[in-house]
PDB file of N, CA and C in Angstrom:
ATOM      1  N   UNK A   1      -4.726  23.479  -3.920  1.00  0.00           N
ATOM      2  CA  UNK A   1      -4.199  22.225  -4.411  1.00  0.00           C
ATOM      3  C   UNK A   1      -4.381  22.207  -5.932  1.00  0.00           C
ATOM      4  N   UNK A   2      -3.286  22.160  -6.584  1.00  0.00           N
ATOM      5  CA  UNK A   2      -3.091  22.141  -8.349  1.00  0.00           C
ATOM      6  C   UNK A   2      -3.318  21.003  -8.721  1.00  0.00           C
ATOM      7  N   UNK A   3      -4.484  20.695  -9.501  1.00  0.00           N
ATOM      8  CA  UNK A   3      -4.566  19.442 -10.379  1.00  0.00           C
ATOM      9  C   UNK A   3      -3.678  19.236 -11.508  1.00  0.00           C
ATOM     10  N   UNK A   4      -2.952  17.927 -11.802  1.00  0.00           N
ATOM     11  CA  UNK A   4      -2.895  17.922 -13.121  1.00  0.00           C
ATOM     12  C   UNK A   4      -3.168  16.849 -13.787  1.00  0.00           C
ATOM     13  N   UNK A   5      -3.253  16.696 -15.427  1.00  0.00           N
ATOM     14  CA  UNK A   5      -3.331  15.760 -15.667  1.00  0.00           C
ATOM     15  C   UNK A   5      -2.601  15.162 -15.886  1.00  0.00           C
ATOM     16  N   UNK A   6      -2.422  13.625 -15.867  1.00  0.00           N
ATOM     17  CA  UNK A   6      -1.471  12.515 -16.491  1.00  0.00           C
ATOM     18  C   UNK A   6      -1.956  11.190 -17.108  1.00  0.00           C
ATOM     19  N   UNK A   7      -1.335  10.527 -17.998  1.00  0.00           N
ATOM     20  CA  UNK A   7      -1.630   8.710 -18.259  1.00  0.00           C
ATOM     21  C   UNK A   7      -0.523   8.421 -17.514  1.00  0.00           C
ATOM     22  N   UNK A   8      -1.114   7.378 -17.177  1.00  0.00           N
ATOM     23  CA  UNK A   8      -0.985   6.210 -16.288  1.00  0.00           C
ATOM     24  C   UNK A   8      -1.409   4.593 -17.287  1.00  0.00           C
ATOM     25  N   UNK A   9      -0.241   3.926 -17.030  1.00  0.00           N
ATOM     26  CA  UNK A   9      -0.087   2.459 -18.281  1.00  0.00           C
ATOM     27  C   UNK A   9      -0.222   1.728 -17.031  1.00  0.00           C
ATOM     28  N   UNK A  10      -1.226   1.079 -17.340  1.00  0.00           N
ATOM     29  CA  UNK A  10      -1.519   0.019 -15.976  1.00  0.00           C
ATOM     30  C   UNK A  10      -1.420  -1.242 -16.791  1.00  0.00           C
ATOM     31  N   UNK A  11      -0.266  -2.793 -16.659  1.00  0.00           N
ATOM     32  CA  UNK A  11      -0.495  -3.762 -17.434  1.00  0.00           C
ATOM     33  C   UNK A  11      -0.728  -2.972 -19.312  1.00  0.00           C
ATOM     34  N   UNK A  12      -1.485  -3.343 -20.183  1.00  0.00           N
ATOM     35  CA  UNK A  12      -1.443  -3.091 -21.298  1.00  0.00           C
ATOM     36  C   UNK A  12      -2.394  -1.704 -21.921  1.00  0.00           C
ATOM     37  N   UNK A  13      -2.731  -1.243 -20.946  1.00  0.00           N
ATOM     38  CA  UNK A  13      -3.832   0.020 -20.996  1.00  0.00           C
ATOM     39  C   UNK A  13      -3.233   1.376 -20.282  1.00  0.00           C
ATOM     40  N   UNK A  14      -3.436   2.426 -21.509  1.00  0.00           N
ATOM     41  CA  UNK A  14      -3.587   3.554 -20.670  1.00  0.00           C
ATOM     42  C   UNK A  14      -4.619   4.328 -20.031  1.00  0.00           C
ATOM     43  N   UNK A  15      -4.384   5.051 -19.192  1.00  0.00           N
ATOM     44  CA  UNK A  15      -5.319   5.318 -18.538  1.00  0.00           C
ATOM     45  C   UNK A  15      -5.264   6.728 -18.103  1.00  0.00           C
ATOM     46  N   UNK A  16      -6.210   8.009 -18.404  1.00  0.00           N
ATOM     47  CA  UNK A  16      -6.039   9.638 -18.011  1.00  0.00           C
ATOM     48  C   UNK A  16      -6.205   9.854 -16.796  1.00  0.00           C
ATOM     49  N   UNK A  17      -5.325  10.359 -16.012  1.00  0.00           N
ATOM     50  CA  UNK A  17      -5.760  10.871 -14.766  1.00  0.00           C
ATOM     51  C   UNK A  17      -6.056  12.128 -14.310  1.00  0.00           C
ATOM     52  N   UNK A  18      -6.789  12.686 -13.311  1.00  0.00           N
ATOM     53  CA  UNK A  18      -6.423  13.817 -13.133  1.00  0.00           C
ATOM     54  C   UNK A  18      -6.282  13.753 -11.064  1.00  0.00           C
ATOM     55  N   UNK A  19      -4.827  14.397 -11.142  1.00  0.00           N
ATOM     56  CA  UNK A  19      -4.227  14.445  -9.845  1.00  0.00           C
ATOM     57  C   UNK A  19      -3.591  15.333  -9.373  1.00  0.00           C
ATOM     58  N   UNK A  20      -3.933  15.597  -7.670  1.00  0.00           N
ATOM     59  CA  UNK A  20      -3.572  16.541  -7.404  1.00  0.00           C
ATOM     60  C   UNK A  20      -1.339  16.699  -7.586  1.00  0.00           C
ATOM     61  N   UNK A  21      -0.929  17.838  -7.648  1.00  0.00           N
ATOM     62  CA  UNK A  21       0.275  17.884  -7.796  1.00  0.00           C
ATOM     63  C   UNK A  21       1.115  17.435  -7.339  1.00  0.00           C
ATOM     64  N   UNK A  22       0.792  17.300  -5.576  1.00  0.00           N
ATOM     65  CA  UNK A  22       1.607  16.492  -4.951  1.00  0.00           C
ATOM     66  C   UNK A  22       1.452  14.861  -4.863  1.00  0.00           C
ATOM     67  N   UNK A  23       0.161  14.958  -5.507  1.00  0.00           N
ATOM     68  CA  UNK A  23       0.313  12.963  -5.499  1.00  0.00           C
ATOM     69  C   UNK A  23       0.917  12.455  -6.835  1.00  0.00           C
ATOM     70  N   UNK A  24       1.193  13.283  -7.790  1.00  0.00           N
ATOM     71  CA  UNK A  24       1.825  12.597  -9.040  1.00  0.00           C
ATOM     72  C   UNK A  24       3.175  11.554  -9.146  1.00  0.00           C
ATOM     73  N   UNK A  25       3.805  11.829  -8.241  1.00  0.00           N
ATOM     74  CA  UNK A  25       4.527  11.112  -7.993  1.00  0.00           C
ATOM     75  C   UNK A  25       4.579   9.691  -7.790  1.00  0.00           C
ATOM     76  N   UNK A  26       3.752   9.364  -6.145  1.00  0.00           N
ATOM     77  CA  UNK A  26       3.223   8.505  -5.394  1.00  0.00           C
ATOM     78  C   UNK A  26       2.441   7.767  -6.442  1.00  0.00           C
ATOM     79  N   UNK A  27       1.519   8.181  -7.474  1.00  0.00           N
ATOM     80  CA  UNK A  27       0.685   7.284  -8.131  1.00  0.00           C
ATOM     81  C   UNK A  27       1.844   7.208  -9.551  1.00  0.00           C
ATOM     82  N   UNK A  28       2.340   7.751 -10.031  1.00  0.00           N
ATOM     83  CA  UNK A  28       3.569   7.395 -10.871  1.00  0.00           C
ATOM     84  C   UNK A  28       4.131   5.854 -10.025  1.00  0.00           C
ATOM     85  N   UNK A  29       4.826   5.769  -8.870  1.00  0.00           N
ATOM     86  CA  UNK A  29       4.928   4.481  -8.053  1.00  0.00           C
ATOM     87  C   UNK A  29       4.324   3.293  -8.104  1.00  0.00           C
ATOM     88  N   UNK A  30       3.049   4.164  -7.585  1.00  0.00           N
ATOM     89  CA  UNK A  30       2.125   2.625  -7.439  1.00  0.00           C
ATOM     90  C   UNK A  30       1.700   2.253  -8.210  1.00  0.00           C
ATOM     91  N   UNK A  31       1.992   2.862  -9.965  1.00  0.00           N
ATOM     92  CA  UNK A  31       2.083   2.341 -10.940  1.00  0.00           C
ATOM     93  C   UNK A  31       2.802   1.280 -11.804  1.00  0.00           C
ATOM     94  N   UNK A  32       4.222   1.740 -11.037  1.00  0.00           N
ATOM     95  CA  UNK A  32       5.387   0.834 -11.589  1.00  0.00           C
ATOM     96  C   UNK A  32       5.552  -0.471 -10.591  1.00  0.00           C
ATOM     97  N   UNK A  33       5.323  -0.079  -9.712  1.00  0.00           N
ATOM     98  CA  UNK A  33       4.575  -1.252  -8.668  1.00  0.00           C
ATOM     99  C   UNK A  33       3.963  -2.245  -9.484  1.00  0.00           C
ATOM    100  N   UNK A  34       2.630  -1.801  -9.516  1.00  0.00           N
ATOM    101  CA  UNK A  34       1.876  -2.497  -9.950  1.00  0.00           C
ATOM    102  C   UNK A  34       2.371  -3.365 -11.660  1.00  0.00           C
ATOM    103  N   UNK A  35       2.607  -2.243 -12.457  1.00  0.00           N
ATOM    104  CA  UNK A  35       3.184  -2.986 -13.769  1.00  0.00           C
ATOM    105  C   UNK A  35       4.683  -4.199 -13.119  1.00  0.00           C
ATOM    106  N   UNK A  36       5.259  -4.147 -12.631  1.00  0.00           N
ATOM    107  CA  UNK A  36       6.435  -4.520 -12.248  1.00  0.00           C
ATOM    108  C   UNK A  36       5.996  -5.798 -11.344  1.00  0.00           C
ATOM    109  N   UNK A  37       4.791  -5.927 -10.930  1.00  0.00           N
ATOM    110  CA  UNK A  37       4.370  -7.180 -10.350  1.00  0.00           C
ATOM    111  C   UNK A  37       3.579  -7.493 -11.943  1.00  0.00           C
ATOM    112  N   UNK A  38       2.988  -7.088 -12.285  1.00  0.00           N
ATOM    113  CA  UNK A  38       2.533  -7.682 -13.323  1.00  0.00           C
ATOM    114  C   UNK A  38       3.795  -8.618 -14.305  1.00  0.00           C
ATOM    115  N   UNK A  39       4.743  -8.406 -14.429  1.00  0.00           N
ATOM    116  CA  UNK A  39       5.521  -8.528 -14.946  1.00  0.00           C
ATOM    117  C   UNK A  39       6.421  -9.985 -14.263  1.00  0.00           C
ATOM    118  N   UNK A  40       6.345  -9.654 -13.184  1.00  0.00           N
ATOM    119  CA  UNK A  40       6.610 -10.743 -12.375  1.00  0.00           C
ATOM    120  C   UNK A  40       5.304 -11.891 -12.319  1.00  0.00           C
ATOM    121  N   UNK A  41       4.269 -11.666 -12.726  1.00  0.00           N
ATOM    122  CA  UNK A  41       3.283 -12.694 -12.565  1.00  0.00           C
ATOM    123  C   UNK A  41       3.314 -13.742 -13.875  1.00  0.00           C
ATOM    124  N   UNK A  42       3.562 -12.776 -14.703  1.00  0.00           N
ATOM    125  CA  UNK A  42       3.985 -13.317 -16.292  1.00  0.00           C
ATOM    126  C   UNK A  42       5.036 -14.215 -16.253  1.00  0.00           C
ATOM    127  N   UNK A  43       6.049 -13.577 -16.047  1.00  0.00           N
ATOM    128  CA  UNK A  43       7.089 -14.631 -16.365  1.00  0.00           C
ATOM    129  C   UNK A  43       7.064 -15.952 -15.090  1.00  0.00           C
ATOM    130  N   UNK A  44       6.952 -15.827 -14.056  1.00  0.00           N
ATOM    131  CA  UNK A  44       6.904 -16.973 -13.408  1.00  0.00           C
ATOM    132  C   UNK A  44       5.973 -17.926 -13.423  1.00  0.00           C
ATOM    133  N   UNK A  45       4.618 -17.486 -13.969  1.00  0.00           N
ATOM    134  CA  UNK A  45       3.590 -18.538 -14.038  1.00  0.00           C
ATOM    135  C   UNK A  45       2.943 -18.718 -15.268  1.00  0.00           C
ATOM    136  N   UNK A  46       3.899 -17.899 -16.604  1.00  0.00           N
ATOM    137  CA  UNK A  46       3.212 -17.717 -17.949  1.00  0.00           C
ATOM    138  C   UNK A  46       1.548 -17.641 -18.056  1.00  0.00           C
ATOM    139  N   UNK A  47       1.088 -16.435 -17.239  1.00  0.00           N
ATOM    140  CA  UNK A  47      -0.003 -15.827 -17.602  1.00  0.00           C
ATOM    141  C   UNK A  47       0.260 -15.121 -18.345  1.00  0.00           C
ATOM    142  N   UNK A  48      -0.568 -14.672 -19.513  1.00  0.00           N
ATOM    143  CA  UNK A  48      -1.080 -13.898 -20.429  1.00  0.00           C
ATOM    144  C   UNK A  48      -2.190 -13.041 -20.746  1.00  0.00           C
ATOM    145  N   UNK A  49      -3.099 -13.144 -19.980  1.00  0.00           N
ATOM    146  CA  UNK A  49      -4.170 -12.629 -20.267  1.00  0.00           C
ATOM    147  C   UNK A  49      -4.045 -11.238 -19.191  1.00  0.00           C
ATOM    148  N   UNK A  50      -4.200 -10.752 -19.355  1.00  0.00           N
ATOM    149  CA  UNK A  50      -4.046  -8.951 -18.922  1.00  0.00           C
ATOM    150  C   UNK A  50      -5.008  -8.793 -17.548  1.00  0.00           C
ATOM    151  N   UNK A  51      -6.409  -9.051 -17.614  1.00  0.00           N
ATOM    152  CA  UNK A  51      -7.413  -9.116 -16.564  1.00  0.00           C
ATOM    153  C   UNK A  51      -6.573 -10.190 -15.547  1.00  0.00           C
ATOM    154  N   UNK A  52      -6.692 -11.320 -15.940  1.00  0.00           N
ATOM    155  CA  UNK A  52      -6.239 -12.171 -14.866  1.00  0.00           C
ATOM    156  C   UNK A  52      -4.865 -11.845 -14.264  1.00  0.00           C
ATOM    157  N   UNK A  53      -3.701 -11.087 -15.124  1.00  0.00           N
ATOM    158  CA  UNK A  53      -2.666 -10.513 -14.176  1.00  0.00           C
ATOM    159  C   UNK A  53      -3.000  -8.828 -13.423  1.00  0.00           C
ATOM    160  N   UNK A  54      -4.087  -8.229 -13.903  1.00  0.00           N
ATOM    161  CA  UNK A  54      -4.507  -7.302 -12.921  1.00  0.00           C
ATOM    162  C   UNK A  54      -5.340  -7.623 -11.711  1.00  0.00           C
ATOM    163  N   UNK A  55      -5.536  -9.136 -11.610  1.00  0.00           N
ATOM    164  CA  UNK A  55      -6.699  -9.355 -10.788  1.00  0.00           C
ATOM    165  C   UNK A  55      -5.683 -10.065 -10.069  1.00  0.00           C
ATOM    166  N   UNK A  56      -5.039 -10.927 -10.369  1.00  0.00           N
ATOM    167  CA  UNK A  56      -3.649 -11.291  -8.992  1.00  0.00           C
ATOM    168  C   UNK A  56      -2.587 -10.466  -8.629  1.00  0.00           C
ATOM    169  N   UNK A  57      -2.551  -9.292  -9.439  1.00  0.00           N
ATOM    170  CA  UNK A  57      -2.141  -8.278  -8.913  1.00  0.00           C
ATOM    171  C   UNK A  57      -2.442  -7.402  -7.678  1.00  0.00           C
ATOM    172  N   UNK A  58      -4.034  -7.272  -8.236  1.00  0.00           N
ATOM    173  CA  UNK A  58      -4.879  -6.914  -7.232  1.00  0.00           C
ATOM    174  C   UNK A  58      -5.150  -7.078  -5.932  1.00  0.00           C
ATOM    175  N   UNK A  59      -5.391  -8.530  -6.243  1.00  0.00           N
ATOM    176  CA  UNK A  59      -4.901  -9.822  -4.820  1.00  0.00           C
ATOM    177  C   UNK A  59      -4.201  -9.551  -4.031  1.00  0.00           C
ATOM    178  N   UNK A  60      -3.185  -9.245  -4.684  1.00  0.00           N
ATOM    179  CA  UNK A  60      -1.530  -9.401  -3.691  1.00  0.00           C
ATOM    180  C   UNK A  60      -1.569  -8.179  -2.950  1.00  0.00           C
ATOM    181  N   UNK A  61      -1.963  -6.861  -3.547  1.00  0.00           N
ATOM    182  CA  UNK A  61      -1.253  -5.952  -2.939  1.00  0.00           C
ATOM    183  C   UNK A  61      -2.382  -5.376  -1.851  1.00  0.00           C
ATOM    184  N   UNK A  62      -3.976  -5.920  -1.841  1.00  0.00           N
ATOM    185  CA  UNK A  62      -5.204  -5.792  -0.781  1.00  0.00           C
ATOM    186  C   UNK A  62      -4.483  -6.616   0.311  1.00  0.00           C
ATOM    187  N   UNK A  63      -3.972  -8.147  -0.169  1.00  0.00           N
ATOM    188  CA  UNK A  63      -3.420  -8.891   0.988  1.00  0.00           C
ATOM    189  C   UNK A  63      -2.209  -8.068   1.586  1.00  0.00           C
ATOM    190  N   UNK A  64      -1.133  -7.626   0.781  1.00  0.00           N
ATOM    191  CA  UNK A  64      -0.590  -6.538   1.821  1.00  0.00           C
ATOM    192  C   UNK A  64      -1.006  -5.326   2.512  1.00  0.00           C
ATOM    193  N   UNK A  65      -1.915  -4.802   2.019  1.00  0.00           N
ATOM    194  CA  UNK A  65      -2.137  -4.194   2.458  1.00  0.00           C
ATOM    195  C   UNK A  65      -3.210  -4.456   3.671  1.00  0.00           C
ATOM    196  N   UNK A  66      -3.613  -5.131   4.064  1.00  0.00           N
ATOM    197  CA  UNK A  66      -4.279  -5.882   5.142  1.00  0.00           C
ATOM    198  C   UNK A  66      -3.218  -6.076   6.280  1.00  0.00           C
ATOM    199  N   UNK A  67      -2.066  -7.211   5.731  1.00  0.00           N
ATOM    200  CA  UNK A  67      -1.068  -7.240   6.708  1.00  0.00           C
ATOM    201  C   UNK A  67      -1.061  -5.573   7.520  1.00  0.00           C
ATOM    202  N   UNK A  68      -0.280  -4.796   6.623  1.00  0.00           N
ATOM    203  CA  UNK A  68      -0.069  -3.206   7.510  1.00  0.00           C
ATOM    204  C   UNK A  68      -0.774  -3.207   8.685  1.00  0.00           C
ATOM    205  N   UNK A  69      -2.591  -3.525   7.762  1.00  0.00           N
ATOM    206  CA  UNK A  69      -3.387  -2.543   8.998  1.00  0.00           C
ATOM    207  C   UNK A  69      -3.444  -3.714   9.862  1.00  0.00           C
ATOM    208  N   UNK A  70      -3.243  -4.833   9.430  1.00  0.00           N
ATOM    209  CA  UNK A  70      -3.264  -5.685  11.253  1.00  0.00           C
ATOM    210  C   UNK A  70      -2.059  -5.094  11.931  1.00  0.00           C
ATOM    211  N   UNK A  71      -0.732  -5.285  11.596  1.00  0.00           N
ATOM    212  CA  UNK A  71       0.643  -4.945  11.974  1.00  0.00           C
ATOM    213  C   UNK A  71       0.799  -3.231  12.743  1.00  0.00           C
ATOM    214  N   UNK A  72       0.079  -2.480  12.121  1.00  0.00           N
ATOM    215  CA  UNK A  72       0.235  -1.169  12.584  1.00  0.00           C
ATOM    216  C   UNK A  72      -0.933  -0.797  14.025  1.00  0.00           C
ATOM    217  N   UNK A  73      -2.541  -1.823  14.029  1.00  0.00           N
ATOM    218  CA  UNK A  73      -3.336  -2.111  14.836  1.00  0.00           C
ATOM    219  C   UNK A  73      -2.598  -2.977  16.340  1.00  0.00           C
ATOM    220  N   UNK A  74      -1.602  -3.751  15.632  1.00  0.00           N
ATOM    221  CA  UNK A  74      -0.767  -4.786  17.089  1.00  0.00           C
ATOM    222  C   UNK A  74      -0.107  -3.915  17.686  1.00  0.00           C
ATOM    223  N   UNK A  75       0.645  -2.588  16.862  1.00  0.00           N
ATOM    224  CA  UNK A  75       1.841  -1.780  17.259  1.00  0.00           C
ATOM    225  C   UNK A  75       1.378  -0.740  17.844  1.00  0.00           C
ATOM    226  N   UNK A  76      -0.240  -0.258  17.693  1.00  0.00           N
ATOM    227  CA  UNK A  76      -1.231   0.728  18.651  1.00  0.00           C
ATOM    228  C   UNK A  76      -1.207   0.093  20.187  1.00  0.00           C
ATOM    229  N   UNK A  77      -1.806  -1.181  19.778  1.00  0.00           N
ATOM    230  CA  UNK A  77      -2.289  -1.903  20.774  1.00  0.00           C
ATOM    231  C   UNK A  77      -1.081  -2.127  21.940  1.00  0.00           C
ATOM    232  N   UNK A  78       0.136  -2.028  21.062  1.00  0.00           N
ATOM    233  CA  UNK A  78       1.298  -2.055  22.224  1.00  0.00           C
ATOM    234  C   UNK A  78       1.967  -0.978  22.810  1.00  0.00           C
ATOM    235  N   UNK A  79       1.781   0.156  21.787  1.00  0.00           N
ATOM    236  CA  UNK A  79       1.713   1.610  22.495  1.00  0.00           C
ATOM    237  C   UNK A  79       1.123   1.722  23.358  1.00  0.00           C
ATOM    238  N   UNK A  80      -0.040   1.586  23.679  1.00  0.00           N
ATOM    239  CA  UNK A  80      -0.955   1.459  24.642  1.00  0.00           C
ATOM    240  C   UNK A  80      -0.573   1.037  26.059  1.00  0.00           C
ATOM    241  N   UNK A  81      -0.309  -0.121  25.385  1.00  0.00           N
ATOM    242  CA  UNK A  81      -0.129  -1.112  26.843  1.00  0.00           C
ATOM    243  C   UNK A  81       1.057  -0.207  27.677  1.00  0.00           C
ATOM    244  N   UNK A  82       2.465  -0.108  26.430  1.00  0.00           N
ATOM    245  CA  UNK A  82       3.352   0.762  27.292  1.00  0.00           C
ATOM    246  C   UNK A  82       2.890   2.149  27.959  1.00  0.00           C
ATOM    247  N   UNK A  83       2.308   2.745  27.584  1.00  0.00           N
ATOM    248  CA  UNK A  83       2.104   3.827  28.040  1.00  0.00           C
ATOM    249  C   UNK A  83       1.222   3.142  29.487  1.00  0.00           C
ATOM    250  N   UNK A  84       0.417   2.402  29.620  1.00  0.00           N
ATOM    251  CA  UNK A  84      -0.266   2.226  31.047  1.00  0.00           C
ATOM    252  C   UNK A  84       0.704   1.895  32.090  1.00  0.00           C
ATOM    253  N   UNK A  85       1.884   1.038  31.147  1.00  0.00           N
ATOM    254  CA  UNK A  85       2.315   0.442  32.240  1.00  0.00           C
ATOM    255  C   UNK A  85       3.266   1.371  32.541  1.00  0.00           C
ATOM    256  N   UNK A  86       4.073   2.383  32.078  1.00  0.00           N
ATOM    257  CA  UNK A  86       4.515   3.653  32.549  1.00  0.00           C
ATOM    258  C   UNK A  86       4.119   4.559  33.345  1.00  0.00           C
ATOM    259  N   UNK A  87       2.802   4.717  33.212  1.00  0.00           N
ATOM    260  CA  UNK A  87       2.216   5.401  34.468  1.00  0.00           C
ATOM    261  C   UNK A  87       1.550   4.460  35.445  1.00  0.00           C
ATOM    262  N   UNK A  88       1.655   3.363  35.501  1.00  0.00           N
ATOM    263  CA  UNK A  88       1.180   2.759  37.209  1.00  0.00           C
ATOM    264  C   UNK A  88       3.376   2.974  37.469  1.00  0.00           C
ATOM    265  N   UNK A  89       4.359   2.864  36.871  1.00  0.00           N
ATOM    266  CA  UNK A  89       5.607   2.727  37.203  1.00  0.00           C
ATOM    267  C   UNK A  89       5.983   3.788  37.404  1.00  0.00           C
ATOM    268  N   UNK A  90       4.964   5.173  37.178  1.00  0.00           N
ATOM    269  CA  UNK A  90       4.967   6.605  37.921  1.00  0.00           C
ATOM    270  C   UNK A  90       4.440   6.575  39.210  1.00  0.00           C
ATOM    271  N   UNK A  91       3.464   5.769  38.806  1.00  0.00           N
ATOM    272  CA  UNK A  91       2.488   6.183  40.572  1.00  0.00           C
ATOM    273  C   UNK A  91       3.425   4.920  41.664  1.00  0.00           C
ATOM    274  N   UNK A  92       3.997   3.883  41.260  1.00  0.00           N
ATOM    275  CA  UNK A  92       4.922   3.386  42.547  1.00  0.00           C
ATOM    276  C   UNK A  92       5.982   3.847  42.398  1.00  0.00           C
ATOM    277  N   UNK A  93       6.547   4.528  41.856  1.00  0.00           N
ATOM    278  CA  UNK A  93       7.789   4.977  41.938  1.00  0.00           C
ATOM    279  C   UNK A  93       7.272   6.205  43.256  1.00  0.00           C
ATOM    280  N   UNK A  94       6.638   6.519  42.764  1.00  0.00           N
ATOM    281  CA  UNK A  94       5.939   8.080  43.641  1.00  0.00           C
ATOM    282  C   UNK A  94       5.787   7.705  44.943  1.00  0.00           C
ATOM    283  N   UNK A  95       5.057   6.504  45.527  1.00  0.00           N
ATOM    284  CA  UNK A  95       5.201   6.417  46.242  1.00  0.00           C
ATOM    285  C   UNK A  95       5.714   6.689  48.244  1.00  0.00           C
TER     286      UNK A  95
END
């Protein structure tokens, strides 16, 4: 796995990274993500201060990311279920 380095502009700061090759991309993203909500926090609620739009930034995207893992935990939980109820609908079919 090839490291490389990169900056990364998070809100008004840069920042050095060092990443593996294939994630440069993905964190290139969740960069513009992130600046691009920042940006959106600004103009709709005229914040200014840099911390406080990285910190409701922050906010937002833990709260989505929470949603997922409940949403992807309901969609286990219903895999599940189908799969049981497929095999008792083996064993009476069998019958």
């Amino acid at each position: 796995m090839a490291e490389i380095s990169i900056n990364v502009k998070l809100g008004d700061r840069t920042y050095p990274l060092t990443v593996a090759r294939e994630e440069e991309e993905r964190i290139r993203k969740a960069a513009k993500a992130v600046n691009e909500n920042i940006k959106n926090l600004k103009d709709s609620f005229g914040v200014s201060d840099s911390k406080d739009l990285l910190a409701m930034t922050s906010l937002e995207f833990a709260s989505k990311y929470m949603e997922e893992v409940e949403n992807t935990s309901k969609d286990d939980d219903l895999t599940e279920k189908i799969l049981k109820f497929e095999e008792k609908l083996g064993e009476i079919l069998a019958e």
